[in-house]
Structure formats: C-alpha cells, structure tokens
C-alpha atoms as a PDB file:
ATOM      1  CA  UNK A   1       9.965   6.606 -16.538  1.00  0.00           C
ATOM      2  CA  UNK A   2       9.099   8.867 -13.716  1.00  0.00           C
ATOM      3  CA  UNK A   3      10.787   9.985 -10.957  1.00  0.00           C
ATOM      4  CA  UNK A   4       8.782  10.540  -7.723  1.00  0.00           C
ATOM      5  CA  UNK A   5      10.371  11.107  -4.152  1.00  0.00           C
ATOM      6  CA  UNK A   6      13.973   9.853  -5.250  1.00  0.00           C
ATOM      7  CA  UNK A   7      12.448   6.380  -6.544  1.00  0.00           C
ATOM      8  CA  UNK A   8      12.015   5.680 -10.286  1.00  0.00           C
ATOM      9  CA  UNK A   9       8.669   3.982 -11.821  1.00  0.00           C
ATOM     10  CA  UNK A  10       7.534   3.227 -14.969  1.00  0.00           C
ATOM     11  CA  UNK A  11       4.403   5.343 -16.179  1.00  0.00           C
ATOM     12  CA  UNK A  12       1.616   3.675 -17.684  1.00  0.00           C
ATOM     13  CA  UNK A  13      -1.259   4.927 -20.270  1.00  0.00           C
ATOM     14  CA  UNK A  14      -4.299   4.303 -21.416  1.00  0.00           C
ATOM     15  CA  UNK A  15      -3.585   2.704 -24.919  1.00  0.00           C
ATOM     16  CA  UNK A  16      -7.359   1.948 -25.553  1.00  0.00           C
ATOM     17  CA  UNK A  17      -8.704   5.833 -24.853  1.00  0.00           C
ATOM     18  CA  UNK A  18      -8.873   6.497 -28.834  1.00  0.00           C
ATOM     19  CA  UNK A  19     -11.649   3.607 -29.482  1.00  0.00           C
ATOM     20  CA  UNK A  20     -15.220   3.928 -28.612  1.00  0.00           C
ATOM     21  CA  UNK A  21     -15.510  -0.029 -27.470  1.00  0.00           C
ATOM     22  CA  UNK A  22     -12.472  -1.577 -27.046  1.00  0.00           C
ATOM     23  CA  UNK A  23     -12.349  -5.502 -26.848  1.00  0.00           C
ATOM     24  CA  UNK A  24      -9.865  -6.981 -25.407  1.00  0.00           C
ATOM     25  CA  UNK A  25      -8.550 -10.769 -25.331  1.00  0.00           C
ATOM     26  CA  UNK A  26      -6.068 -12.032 -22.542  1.00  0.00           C
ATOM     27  CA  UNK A  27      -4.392 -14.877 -23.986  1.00  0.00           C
ATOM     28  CA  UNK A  28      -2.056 -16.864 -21.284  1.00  0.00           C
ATOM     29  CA  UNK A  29       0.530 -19.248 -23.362  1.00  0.00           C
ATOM     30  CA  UNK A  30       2.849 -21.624 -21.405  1.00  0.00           C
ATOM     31  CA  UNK A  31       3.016 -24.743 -19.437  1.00  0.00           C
ATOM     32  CA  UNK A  32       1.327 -24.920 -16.322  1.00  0.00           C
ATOM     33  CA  UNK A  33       3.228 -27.058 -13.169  1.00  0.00           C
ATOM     34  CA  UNK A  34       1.484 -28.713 -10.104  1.00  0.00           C
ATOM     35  CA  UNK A  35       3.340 -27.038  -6.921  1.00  0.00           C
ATOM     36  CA  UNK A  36       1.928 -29.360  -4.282  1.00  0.00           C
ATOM     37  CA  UNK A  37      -0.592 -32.490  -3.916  1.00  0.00           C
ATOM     38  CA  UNK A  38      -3.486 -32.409  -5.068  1.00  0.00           C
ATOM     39  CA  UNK A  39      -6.897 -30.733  -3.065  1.00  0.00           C
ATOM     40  CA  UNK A  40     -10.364 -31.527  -3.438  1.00  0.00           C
ATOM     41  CA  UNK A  41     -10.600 -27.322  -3.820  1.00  0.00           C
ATOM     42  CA  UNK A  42      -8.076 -27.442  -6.874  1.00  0.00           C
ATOM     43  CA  UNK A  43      -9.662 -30.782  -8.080  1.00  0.00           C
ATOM     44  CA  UNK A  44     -13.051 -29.110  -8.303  1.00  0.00           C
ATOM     45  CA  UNK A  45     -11.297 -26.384 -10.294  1.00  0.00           C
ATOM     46  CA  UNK A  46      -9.932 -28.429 -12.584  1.00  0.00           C
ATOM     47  CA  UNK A  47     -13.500 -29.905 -13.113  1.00  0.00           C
ATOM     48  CA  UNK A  48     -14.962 -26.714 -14.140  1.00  0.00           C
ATOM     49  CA  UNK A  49     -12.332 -25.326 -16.222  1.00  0.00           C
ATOM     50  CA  UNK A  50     -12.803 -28.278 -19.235  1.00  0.00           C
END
C-alpha cells in the first residue's frame, strides 16, 4: 500500500523481471451471460471465436 496525496493505492511490481522470456497464459474461467439481443456485430463475433 502506498500513500500518495492523502489517498491510499495499492503498489504493483514487476513479478516477471527475474526471467529472461517470460510466457504468460491468461486463462478466463466462468460463465458468460447475454446482456441484450442479439447484433449482427456480436453474431459475427461469435462466428470467429469457434
């Protein structure tokens, strides 16, 4: 935590600067939930992303 100009934050670091070529996966887990109808833009999306 850091405190700058009366507000608090949380400090972040660099937890890959000790390899020489990091790789790095970003794995999303959950259930996804339709907000609105359908659009030709998100149906195109959906296309692609199979």
């Amino acid at each position: 935590m850091v405190l700058q100009d009366g507000q608090t934050f949380n400090q972040m670091e660099d937890l890959l600067a000790d390899f020489e070529g990091p790789s790095i996966m970003d794995c999303k887990m959950g259930s996804r939930r339709q907000m609105g109808p359908v659009t030709p833009t998100s149906r195109r999306r959906r296309h692609w992303s199979r």
